[in-house]
Protein backbone atom coordinates (compact mmCIF):
# COMPACT_ATOMS: atom_id res chain seq x y z
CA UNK A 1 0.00 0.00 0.00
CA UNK A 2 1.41 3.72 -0.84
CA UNK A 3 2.34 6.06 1.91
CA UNK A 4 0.40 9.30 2.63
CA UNK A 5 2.99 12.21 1.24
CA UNK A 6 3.79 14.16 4.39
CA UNK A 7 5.76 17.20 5.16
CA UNK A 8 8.27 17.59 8.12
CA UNK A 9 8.25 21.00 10.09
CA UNK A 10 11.07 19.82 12.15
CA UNK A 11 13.49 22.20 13.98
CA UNK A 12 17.23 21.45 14.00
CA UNK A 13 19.34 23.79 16.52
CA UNK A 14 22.62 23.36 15.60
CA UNK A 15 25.94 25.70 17.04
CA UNK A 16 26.10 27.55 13.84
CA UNK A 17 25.34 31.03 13.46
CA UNK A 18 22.24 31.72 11.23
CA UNK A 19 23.68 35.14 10.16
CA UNK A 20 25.82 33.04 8.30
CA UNK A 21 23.38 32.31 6.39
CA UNK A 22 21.35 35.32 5.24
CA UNK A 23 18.80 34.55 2.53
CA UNK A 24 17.67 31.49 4.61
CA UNK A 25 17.31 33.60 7.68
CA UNK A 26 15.41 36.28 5.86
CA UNK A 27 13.72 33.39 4.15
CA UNK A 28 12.69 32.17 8.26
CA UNK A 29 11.74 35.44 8.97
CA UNK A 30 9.36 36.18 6.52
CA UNK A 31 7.64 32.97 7.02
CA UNK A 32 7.49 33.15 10.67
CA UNK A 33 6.16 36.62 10.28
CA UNK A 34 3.06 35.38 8.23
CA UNK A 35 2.83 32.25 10.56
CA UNK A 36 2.20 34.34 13.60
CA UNK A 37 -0.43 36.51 11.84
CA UNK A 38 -3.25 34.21 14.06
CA UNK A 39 -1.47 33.64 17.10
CA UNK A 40 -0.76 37.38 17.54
CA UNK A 41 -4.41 38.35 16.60
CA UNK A 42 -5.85 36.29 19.51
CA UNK A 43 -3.03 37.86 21.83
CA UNK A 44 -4.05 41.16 20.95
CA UNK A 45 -7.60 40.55 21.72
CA UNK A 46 -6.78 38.84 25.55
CA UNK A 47 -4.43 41.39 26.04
CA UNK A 48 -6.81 44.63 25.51
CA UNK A 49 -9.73 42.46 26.94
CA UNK A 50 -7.42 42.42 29.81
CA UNK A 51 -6.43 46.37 29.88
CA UNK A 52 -9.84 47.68 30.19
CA UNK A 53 -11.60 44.49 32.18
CA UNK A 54 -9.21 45.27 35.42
CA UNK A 55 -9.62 49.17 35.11
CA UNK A 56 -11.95 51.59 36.74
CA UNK A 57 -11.80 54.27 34.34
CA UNK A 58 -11.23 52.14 31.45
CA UNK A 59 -10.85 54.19 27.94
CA UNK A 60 -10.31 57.11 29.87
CA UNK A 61 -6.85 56.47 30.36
CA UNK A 62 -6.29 56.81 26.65
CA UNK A 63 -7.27 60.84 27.27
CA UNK A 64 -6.62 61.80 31.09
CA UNK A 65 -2.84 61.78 30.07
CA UNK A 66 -2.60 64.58 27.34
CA UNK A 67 -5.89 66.86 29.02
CA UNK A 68 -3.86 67.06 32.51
CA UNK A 69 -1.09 67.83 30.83
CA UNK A 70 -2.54 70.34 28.70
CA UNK A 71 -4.60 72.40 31.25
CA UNK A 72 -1.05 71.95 33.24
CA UNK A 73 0.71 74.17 30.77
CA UNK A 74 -2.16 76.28 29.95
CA UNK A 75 -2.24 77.64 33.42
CA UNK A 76 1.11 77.84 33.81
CA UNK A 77 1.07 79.74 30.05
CA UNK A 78 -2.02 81.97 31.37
CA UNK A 79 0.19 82.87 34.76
CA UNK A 80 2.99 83.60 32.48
CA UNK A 81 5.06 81.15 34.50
CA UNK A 82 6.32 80.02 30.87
CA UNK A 83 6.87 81.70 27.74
CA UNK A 84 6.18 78.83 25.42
CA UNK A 85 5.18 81.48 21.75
CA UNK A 86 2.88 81.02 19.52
CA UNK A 87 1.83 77.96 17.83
CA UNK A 88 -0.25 77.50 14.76
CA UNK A 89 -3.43 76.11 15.83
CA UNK A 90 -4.98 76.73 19.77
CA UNK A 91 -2.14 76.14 22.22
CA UNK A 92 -4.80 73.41 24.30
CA UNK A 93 -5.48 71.57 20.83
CA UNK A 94 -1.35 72.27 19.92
CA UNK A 95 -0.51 70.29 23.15
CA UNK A 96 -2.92 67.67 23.67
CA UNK A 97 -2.39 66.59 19.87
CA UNK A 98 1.51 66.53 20.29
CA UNK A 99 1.06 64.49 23.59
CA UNK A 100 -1.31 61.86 21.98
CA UNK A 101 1.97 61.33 19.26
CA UNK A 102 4.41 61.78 21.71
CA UNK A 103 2.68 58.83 23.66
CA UNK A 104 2.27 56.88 20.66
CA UNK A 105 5.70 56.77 20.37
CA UNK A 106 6.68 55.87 23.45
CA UNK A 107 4.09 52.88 23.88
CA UNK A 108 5.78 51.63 20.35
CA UNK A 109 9.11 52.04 21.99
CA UNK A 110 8.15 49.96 25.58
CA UNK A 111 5.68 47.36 23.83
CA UNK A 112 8.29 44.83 22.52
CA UNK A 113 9.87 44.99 25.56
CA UNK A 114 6.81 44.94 27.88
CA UNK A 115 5.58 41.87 25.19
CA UNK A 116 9.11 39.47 25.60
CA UNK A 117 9.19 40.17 29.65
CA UNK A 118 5.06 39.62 29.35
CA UNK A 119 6.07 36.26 27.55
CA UNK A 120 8.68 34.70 29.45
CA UNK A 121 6.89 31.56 30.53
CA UNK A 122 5.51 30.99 27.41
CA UNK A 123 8.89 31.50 25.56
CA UNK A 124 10.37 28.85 27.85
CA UNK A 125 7.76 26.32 27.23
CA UNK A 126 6.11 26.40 23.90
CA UNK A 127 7.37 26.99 20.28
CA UNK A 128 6.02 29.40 17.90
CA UNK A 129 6.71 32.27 15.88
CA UNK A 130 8.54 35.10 18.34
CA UNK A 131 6.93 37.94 15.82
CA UNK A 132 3.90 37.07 17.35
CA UNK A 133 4.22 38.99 20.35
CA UNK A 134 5.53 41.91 19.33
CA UNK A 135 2.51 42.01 16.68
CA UNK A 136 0.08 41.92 19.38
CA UNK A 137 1.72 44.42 21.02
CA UNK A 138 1.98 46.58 18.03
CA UNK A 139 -1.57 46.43 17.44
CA UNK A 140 -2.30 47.19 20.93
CA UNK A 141 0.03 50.61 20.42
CA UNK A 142 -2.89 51.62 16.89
CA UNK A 143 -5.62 50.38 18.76
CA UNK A 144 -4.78 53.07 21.96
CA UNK A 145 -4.39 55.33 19.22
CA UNK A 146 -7.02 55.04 17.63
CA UNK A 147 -9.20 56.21 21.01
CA UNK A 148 -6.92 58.97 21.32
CA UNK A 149 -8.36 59.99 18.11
CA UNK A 150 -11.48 60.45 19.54
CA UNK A 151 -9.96 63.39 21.53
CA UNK A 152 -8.59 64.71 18.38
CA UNK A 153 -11.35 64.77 16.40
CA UNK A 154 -13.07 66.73 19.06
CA UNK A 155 -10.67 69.14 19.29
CA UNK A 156 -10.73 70.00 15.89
CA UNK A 157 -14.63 70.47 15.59
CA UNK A 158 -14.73 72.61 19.25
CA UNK A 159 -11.60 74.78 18.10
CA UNK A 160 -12.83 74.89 14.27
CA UNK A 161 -9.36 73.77 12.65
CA UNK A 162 -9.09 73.60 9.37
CA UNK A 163 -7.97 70.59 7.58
CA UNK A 164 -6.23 69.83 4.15
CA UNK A 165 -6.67 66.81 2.06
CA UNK A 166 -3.07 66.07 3.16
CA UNK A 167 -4.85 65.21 6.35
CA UNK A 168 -5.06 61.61 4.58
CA UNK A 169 -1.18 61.58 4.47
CA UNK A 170 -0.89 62.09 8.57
CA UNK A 171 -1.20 58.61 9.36
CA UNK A 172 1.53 57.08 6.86
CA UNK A 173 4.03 59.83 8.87
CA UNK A 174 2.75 58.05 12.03
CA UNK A 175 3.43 54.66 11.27
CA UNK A 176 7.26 55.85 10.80
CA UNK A 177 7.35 57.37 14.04
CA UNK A 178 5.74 54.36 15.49
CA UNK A 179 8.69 52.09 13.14
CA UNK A 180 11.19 54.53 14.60
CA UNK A 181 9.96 53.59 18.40
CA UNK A 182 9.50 49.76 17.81
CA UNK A 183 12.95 49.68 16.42
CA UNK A 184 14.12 51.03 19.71
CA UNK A 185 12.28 48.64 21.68
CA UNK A 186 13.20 45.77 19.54
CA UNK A 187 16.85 46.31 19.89
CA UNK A 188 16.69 46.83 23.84
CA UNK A 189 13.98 44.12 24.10
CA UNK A 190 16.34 41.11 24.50
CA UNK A 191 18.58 42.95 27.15
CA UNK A 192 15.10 43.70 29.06
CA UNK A 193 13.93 40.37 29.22
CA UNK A 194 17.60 39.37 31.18
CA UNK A 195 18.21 42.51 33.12
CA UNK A 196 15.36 44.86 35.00
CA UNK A 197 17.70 48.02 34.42
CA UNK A 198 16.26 48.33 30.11
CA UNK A 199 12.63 48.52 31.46
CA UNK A 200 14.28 51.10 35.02
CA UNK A 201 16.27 53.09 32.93
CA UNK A 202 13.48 54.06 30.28
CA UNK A 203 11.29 56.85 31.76
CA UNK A 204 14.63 58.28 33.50
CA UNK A 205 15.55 58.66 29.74
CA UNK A 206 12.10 59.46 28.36
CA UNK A 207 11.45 62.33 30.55
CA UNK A 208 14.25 64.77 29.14
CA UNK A 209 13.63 62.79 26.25
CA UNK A 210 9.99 65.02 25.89
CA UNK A 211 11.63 68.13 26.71
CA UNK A 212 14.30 67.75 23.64
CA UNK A 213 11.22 67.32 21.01
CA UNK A 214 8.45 70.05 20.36
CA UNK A 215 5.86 68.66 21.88
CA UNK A 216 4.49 71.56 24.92
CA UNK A 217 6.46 73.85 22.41
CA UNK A 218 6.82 75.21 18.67
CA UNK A 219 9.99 74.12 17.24
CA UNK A 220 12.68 76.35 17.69
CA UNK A 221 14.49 77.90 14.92
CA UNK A 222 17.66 79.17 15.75
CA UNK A 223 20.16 78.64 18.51
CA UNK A 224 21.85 76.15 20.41
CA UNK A 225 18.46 74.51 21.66
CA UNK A 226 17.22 74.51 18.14
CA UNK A 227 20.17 72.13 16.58
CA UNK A 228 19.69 70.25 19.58
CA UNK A 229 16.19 69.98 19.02
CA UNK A 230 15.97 69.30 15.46
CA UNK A 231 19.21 66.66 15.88
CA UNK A 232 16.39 64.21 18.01
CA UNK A 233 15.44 62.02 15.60
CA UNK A 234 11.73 62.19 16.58
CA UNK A 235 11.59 65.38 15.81
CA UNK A 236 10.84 65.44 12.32
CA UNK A 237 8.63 62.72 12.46
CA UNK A 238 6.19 63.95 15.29
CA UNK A 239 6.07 67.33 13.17
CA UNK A 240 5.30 66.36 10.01
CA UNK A 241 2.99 63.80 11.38
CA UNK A 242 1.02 67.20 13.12
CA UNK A 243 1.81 69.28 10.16
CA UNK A 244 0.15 67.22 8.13
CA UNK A 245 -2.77 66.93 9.83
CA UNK A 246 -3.14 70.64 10.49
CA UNK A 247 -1.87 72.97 8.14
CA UNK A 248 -1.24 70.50 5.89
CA UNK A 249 2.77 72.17 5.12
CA UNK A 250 5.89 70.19 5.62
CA UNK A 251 8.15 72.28 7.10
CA UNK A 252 11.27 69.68 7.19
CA UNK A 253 10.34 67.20 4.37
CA UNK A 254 14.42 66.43 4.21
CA UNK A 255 14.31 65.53 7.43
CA UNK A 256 11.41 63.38 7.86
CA UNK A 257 11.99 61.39 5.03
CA UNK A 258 16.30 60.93 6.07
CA UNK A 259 15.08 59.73 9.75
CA UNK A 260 12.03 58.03 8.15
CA UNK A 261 15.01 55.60 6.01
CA UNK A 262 17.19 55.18 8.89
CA UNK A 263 13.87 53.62 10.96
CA UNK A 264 13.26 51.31 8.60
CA UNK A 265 16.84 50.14 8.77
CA UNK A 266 17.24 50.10 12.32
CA UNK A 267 13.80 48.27 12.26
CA UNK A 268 15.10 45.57 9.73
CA UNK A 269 18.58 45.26 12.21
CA UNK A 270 16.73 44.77 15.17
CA UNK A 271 14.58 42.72 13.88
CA UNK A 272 17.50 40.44 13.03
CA UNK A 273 19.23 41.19 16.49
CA UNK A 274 15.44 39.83 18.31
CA UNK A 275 15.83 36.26 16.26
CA UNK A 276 19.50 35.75 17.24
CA UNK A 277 19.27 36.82 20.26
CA UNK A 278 15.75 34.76 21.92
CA UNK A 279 16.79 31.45 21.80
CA UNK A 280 19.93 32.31 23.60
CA UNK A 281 17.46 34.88 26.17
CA UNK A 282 15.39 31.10 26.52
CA UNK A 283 18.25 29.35 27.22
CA UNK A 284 19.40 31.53 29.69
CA UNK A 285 15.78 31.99 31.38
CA UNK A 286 15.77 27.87 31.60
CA UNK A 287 19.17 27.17 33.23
């Protein structure tokens, strides 16, 4: 009688480096990244089942943030405690739009490493793709977004801003700076799953971090603040993300699209860095 035809999905660890051997490893990580498409759908859904099932206040997290912050630095504006200039559309609607990015990106930056230190046990037991995870997490970072928005679309109809059809060009900027902050997060994600100081050291660094990118403030144009400002890569990417969205005028489209290429590469490198480095971060975790 003739055998069934079967396929073997076997996996051979062997003491070889895989960077050795690009095209196959690119080859792996294309499939794996397909292959986790399911896994990380039904991770997204526990996890933000999760989020708002143990919380009080629920969604309203998603807005408290950039409002307190807002009505912060209006008073303090108001009191003329700080001399923060003129911005192009209402400073409350200037702010609270610029924190909603600015939070964006830093949720992109923690999520992979929130998602491999969130995984551990699983990593140590049970096979599958590794993308998985940090998809979940990723669509967790759009999805918070995406209620954010409804604060932003309010504060364009109560302050009357006028949009541009290159409002429908805002989100592709936004997916860079959320490329730029995952490819952060990637790269520090297998050091944060061995040592607490990655996930310690982050809001020391993301504080100063704020106050270095135009966020409570119009971007500076001349000076030493100014270089130092428009030398942060998330500069450029946060601005043309709000530029686009209200005047609809890049004012640094060199910029954006230089930091915008080098996100995408560090993206592609960490990605790399995250394969070679987990099954050594699982060993480690087991011993």
């Amino acid at each position: 009688m003739r055998k069934p035809n079967t396929i073997s999905t076997r996996v051979i660890y062997t003491s070889e480096s895989r960077i050795r051997h690009p095209l196959q490893l690119f080859r792996e990580m294309g499939r794996d990244l397909l292959a986790s498409r399911e896994l990380a759908w039904r991770l997204l859904v526990r996890d933000i089942s999760a989020q708002y099932r143990q919380s009080l206040f629920g969604v309203l997290w998603a807005f408290l943030p950039p409002i307190i912050t807002a009505g912060g630095l209006l008073v303090a504006r108001n009191a003329g405690a700080v001399n923060i200039g003129d911005t192009d559309i209402p400073y409350p609607a200037y702010v609270m739009f610029s924190m909603a990015l600015w939070q964006t990106f830093v949720e992109s930056l923690n999520s992979p490493i929130a998602a491999v230190n969130t995984a551990k046990p699983m990593l140590a037991k049970i096979n599958f793709p590794k993308e998985a995870i940090i998809l979940a997490k990723l669509g967790e970072v759009f999805f918070n977004f995406g209620i954010k928005l409804i604060l932003i679309l309010g504060l364009f109809i109560w302050f009357q801003i006028p949009v541009t059809w290159n409002l429908l060009l805002a989100p592709v900027a936004l997916i860079h700076l959320v490329i730029l902050g995952t490819g952060i997060g990637l790269l520090l994600a297998p050091i944060g799953a061995l040592y607490g100081d990655i996930a310690k050291a982050i809001p020391l660094i993301v504080s100063p971090w704020l106050l270095l990118t135009p966020v409570i403030y119009p971007t500076p144009k001349e000076g030493l603040f100014a270089t130092i400002v428009n030398l942060n890569p998330v500069t450029p990417l946060l601005v043309t993300t709000r530029d686009l969205a209200t005047s609809g005028l890049v004012t640094n489209p060199a910029g954006f699209w230089v930091v915008s290429g080098l996100a995408f590469g560090l993206l592609l490198v960490a990605w790399v860095w995250y394969r070679l480095a987990i099954p050594f971060v699982v060993e480690r975790m087991s011993s």
